[in-house]
N, C-alpha and C. Protein backbone atom coordinates (compact mmCIF):
# COMPACT_ATOMS: atom_id res chain seq x y z
N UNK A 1 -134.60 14.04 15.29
CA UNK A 1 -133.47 13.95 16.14
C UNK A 1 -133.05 12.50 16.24
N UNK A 2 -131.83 12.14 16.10
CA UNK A 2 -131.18 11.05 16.02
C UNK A 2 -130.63 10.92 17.28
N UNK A 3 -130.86 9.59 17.76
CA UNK A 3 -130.29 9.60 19.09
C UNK A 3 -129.13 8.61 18.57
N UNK A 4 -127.96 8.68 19.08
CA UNK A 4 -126.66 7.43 19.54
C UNK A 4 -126.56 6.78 20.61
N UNK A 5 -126.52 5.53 20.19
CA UNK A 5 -126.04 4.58 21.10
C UNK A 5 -124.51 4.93 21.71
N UNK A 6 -124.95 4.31 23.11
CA UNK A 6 -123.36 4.43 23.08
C UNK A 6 -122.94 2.78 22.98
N UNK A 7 -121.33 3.24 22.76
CA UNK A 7 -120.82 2.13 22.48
C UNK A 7 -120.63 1.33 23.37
N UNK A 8 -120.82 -0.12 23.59
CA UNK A 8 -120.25 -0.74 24.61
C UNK A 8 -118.86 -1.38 24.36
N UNK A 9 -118.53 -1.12 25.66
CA UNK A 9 -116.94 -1.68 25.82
C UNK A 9 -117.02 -3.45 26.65
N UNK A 10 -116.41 -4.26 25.76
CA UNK A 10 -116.64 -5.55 26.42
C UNK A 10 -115.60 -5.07 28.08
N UNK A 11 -116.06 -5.65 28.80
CA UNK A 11 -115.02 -5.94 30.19
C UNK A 11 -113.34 -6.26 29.92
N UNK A 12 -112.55 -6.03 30.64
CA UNK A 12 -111.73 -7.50 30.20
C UNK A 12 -111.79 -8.69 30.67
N UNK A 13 -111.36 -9.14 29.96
CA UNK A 13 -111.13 -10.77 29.69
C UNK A 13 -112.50 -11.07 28.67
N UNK A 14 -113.22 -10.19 28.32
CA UNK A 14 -115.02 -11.14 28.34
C UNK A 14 -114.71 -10.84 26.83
N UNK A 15 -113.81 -10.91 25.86
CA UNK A 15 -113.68 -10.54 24.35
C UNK A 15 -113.76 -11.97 23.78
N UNK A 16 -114.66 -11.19 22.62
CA UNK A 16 -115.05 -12.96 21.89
C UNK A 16 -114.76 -13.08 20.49
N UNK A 17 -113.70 -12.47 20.48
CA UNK A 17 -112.48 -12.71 19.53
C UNK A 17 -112.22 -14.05 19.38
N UNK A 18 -112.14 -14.48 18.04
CA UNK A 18 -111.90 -16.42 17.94
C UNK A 18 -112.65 -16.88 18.65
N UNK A 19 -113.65 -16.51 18.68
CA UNK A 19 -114.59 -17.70 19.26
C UNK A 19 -114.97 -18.78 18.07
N UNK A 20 -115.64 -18.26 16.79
CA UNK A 20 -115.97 -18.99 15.67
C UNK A 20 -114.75 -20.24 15.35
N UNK A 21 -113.76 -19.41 15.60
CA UNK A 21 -112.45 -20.84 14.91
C UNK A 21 -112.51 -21.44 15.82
N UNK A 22 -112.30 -21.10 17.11
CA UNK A 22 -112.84 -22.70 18.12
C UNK A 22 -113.99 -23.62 18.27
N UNK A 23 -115.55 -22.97 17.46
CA UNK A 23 -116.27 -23.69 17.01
C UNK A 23 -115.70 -24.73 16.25
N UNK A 24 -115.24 -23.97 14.98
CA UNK A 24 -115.05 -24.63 14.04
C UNK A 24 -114.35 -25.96 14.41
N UNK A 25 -112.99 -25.70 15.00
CA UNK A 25 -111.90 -26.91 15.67
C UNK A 25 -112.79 -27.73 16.31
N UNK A 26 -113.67 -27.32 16.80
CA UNK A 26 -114.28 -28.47 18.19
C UNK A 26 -115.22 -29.21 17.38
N UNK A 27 -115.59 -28.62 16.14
CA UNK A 27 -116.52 -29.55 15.46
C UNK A 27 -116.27 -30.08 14.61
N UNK A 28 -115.05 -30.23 13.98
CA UNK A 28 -114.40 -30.46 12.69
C UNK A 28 -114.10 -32.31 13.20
N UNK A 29 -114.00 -32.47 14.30
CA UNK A 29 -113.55 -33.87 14.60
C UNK A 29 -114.50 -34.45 14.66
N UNK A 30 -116.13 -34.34 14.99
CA UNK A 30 -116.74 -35.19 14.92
C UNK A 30 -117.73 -35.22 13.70
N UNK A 31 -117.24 -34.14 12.70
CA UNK A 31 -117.80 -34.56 11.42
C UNK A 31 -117.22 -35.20 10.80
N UNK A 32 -115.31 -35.38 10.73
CA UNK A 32 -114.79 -36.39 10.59
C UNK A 32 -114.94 -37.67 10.30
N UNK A 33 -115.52 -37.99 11.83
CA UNK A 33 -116.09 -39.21 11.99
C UNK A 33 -116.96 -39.47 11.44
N UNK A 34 -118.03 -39.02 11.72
CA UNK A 34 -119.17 -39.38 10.94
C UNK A 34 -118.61 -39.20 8.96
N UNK A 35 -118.19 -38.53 8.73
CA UNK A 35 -117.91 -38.85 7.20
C UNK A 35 -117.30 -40.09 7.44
N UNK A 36 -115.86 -40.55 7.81
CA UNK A 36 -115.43 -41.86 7.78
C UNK A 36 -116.40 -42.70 8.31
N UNK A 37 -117.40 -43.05 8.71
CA UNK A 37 -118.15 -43.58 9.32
C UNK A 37 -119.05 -44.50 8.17
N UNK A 38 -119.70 -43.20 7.27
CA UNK A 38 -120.44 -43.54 6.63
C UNK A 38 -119.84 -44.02 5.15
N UNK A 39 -118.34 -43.56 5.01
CA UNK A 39 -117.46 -43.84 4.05
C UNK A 39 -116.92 -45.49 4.09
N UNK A 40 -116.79 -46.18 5.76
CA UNK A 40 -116.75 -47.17 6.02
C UNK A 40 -118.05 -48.23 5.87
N UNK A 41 -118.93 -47.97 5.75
CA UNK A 41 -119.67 -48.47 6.07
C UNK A 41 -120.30 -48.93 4.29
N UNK A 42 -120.05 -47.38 3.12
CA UNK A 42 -120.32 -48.30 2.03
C UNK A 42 -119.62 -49.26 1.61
N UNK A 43 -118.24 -48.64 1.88
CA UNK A 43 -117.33 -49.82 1.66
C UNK A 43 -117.74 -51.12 1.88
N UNK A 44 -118.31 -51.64 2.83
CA UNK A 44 -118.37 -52.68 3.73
C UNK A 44 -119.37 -53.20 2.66
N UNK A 45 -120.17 -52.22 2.93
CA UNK A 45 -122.10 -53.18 1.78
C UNK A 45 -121.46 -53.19 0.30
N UNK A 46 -120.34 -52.93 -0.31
CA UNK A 46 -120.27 -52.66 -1.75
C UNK A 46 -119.14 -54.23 -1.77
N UNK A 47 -118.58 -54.42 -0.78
CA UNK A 47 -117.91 -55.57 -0.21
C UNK A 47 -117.87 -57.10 0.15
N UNK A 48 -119.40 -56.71 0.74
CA UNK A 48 -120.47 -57.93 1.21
C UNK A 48 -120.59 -58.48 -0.02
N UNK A 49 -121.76 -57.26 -0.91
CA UNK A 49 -122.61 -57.33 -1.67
C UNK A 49 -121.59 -58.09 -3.17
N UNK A 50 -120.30 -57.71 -3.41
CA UNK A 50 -119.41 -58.49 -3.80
C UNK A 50 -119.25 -60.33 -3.57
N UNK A 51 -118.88 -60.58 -2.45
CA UNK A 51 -118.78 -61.46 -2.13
C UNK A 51 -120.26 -62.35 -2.04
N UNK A 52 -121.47 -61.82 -2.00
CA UNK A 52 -122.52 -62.31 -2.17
C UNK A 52 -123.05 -62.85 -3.60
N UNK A 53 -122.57 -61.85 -4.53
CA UNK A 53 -122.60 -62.25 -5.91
C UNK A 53 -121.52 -63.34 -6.24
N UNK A 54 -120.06 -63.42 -5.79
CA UNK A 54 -119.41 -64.59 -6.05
C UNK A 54 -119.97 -66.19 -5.15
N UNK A 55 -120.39 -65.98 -4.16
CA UNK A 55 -121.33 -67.14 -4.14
C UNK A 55 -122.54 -67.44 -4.82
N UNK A 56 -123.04 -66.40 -5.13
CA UNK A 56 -124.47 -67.11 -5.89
C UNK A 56 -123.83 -67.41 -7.76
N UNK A 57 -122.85 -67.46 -7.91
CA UNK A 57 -122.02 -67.27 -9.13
C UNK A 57 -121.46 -68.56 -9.03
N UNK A 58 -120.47 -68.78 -7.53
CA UNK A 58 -119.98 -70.73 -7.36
C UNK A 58 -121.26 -71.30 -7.30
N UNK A 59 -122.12 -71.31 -6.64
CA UNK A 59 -123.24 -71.88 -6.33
C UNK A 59 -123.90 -72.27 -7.70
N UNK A 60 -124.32 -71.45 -8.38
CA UNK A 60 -125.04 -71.73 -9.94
C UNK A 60 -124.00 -72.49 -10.66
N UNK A 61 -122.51 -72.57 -10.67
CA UNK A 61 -121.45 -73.06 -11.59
C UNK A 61 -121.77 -74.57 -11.17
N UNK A 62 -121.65 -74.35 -9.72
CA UNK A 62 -121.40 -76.14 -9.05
C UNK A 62 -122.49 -76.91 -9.58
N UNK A 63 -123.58 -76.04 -9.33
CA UNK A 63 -125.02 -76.40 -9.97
C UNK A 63 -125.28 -77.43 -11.45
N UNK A 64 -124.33 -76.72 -12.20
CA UNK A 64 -124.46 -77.23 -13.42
C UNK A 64 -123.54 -78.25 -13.81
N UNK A 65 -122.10 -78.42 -12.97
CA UNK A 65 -121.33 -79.64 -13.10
C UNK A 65 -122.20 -80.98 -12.98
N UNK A 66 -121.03 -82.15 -13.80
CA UNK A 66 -121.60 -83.21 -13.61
C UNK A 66 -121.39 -84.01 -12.55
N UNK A 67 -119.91 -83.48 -11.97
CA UNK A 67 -119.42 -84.58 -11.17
C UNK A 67 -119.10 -83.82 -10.21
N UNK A 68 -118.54 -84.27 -9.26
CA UNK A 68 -118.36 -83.65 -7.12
C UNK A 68 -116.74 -82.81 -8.00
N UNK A 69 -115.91 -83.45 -8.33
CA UNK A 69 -114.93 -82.64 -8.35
C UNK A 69 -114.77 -81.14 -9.43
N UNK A 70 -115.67 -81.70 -10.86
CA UNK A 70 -115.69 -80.44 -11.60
C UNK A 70 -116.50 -79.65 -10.76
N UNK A 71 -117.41 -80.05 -10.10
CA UNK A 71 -118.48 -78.89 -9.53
C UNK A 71 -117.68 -77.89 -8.52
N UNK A 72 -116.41 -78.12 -7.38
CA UNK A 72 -115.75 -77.87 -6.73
C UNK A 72 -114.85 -76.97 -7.72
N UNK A 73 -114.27 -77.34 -8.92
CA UNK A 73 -113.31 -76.51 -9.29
C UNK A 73 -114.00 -75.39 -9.94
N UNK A 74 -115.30 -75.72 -10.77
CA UNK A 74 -116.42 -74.41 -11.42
C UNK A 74 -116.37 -73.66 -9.74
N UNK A 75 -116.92 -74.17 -8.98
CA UNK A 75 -117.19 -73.18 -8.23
C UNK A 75 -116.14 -72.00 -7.60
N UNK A 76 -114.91 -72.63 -7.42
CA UNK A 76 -113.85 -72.11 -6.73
C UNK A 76 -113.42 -70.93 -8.32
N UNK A 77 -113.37 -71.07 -9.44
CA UNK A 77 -113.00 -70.58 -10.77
C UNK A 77 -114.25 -69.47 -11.10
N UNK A 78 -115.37 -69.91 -10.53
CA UNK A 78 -116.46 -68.77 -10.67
C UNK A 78 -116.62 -67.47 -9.68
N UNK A 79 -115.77 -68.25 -8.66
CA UNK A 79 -116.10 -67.02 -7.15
C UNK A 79 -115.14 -66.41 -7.38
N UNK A 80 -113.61 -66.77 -7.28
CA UNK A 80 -112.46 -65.84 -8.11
C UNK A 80 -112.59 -64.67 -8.70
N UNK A 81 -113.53 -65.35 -10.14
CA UNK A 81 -113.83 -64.81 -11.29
C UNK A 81 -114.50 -63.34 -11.24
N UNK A 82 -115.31 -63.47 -10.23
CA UNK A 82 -116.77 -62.59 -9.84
C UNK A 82 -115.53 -61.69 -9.11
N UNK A 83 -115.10 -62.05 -8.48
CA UNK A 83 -114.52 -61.34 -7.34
C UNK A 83 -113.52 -60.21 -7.95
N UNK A 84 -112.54 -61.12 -8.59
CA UNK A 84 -111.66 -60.20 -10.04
C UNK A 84 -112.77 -58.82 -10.42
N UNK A 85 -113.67 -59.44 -11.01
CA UNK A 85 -114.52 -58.14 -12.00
C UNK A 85 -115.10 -57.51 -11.21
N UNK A 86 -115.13 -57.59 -9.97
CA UNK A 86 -115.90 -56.86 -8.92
C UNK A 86 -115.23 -55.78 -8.38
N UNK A 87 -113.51 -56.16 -8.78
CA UNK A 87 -112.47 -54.92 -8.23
C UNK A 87 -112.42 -55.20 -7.14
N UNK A 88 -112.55 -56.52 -6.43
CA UNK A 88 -112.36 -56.66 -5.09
C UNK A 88 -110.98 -57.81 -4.81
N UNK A 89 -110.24 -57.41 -3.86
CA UNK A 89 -108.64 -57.86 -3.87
C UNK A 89 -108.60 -58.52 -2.49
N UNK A 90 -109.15 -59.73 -2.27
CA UNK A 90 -108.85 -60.43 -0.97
C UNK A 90 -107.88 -60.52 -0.58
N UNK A 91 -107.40 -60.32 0.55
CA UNK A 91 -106.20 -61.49 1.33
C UNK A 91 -106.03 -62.51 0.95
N UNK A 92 -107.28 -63.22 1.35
CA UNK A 92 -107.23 -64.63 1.11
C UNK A 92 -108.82 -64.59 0.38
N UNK A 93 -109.10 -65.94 -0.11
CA UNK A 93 -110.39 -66.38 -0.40
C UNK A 93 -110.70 -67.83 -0.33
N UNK A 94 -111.68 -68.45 0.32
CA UNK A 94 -111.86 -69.28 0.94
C UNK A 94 -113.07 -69.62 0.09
N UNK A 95 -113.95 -70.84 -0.78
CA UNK A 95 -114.55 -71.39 -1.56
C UNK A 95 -115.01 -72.74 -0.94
N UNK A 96 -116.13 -73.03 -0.62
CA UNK A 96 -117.07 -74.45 0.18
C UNK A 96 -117.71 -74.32 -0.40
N UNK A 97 -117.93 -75.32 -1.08
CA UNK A 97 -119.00 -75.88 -2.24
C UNK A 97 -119.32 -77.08 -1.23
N UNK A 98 -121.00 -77.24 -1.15
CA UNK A 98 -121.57 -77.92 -0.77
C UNK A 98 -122.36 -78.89 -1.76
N UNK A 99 -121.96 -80.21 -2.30
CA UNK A 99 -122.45 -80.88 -3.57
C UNK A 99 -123.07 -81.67 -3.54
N UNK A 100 -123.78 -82.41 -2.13
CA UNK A 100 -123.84 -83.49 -2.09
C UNK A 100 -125.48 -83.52 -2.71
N UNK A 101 -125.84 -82.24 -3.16
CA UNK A 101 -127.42 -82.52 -3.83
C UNK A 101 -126.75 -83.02 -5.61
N UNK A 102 -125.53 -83.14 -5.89
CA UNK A 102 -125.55 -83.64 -7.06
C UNK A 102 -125.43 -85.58 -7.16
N UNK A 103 -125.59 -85.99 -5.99
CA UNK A 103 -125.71 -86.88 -5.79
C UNK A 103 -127.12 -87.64 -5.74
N UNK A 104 -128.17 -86.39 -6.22
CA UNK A 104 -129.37 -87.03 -5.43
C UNK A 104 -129.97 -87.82 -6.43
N UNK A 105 -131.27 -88.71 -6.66
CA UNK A 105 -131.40 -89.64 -8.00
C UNK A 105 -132.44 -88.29 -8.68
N UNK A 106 -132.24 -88.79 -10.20
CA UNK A 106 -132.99 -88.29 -10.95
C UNK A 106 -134.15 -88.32 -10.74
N UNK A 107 -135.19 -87.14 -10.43
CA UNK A 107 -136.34 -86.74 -10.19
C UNK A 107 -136.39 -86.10 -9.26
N UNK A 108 -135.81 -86.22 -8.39
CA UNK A 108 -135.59 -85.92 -6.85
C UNK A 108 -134.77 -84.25 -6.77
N UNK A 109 -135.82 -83.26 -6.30
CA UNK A 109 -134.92 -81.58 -5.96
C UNK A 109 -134.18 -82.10 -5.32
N UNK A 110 -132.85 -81.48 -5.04
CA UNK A 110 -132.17 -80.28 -4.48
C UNK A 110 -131.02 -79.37 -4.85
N UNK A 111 -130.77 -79.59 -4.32
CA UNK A 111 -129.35 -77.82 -4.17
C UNK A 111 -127.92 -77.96 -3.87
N UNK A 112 -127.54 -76.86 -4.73
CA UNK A 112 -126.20 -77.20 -4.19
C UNK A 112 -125.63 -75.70 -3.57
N UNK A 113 -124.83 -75.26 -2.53
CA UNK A 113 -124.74 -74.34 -2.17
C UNK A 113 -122.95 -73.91 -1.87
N UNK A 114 -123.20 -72.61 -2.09
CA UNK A 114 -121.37 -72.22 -2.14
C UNK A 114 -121.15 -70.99 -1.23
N UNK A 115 -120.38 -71.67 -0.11
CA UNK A 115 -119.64 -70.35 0.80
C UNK A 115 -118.36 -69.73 0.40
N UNK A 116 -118.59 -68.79 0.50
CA UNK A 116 -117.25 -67.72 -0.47
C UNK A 116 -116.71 -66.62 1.30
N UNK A 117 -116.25 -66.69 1.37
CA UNK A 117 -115.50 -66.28 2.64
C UNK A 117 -113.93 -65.06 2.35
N UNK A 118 -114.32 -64.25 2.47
CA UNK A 118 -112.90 -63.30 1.71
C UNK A 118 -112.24 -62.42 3.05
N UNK A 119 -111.06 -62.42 3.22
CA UNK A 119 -110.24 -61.48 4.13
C UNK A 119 -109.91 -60.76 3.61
N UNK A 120 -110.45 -59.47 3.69
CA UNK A 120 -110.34 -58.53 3.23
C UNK A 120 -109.27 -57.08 3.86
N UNK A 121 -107.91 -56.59 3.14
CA UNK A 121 -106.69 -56.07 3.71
C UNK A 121 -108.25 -54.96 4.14
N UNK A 122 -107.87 -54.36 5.99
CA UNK A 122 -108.63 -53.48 5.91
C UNK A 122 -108.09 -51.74 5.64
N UNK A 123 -107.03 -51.51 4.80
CA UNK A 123 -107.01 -50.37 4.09
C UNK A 123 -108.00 -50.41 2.70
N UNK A 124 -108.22 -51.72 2.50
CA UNK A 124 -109.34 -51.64 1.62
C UNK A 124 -110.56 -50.65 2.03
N UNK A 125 -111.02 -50.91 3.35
CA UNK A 125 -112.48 -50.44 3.59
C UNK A 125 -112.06 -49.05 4.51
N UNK A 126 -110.78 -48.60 4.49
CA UNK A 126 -110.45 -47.21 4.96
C UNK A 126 -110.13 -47.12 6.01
N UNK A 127 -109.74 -48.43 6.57
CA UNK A 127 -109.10 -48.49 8.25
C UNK A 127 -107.61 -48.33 7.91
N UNK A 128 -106.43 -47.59 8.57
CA UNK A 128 -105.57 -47.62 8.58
C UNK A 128 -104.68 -48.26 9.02
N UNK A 129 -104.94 -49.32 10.17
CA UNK A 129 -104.87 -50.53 10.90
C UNK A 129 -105.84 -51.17 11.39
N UNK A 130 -105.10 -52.29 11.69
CA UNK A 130 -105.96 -53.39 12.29
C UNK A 130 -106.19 -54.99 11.55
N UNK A 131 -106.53 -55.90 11.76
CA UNK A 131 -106.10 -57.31 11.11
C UNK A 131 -107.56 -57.15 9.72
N UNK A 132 -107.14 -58.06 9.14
CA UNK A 132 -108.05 -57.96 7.98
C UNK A 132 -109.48 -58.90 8.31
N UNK A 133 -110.36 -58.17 7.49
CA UNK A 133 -111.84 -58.06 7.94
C UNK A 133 -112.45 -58.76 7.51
N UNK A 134 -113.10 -59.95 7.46
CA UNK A 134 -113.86 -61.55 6.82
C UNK A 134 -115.09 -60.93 6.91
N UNK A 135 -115.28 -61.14 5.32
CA UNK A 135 -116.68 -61.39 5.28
C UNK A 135 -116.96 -62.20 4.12
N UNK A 136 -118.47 -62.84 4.43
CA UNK A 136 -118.63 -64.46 4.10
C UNK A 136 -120.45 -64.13 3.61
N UNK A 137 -120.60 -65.16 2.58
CA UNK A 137 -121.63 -65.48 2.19
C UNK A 137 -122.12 -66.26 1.65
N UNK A 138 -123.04 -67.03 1.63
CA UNK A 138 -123.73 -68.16 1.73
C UNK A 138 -124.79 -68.39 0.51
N UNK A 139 -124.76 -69.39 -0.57
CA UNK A 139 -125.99 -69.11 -1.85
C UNK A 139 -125.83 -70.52 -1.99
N UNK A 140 -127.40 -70.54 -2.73
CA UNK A 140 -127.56 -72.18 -3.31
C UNK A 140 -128.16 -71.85 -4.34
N UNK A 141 -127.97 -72.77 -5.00
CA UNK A 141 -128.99 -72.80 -6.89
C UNK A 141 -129.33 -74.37 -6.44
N UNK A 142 -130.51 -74.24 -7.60
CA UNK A 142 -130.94 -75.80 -7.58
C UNK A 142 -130.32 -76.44 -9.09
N UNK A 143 -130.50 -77.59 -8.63
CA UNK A 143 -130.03 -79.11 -9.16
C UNK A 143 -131.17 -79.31 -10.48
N UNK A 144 -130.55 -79.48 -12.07
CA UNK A 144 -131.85 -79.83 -12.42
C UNK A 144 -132.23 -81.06 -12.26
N UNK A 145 -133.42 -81.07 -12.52
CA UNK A 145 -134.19 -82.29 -11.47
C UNK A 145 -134.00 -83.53 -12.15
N UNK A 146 -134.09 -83.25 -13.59
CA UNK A 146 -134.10 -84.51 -14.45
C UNK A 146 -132.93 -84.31 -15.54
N UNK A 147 -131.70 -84.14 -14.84
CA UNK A 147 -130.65 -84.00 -15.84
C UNK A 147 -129.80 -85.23 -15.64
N UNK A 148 -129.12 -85.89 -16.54
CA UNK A 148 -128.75 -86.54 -16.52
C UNK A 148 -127.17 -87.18 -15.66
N UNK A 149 -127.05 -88.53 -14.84
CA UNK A 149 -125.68 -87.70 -14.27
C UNK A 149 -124.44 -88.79 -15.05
């Protein structure tokens, strides 16, 4: 013998009809975010990590000049350079070559170091407004010790 249920009748008002698509809506915005979030954020390290390689790139160029002014123009022509092949499109770009270890006497370490500083448009990194986004990095190479000046 088979017994039946009976059917239940929701109340009114208590029907949970569309309930799922209002899940869905209520959660759709903060996965959003979090995707742009994490979409912003490689941007940013693939960005840095750009601009980190064009300083350690001026930095090694300046390195190898002989004199304060070629070392300044290698460096500013090397960070560019890096930056170009990197697919990265500054605003602006800003190049400090620090030289004064090519001054030092023969025998004597040190370094020469290159800040590369880039404003970056921020539709680059997936913001749709807002002023453009600096980021900066800092490298030194050494001086050879017994090269001639």
């Amino acid at each position: 013998m088979t017994r039946r249920r009976k059917a239940r009748s929701d109340p009114p008002g208590q029907s949970e009809a569309g309930v799922a698509a209002i899940e869905v809506v209520v959660m759709a915005l903060p996965v959003l975010v979090v995707c742009w979030a994490i979409m912003f954020g490689a941007l940013y390290a693939l960005a840095h990590q750009s601009v980190q390689a064009a300083a350690a790139d001026a930095a090694r160029s300046a390195s190898l000049a002989r004199t304060v002014p070629a070392a300044q123009a290698g460096a500013h022509t090397a960070a560019t350079m890096t930056l170009a092949n990197q697919d990265l499109r500054c605003a602006t770009t800003d190049v400090a070559a620090d030289t004064s270890g090519l001054l030092a006497p023969a025998g004597q370490p040190s370094t020469v170091s290159a800040t590369v500083t880039c404003h970056l448009d921020p539709i680059r990194l997936g913001l749709p407004i807002g002023r453009p986004v600096t980021i900066s990095a800092t490298m030194s190479s050494p001086v050879d010790t017994w090269r001639s000046q």
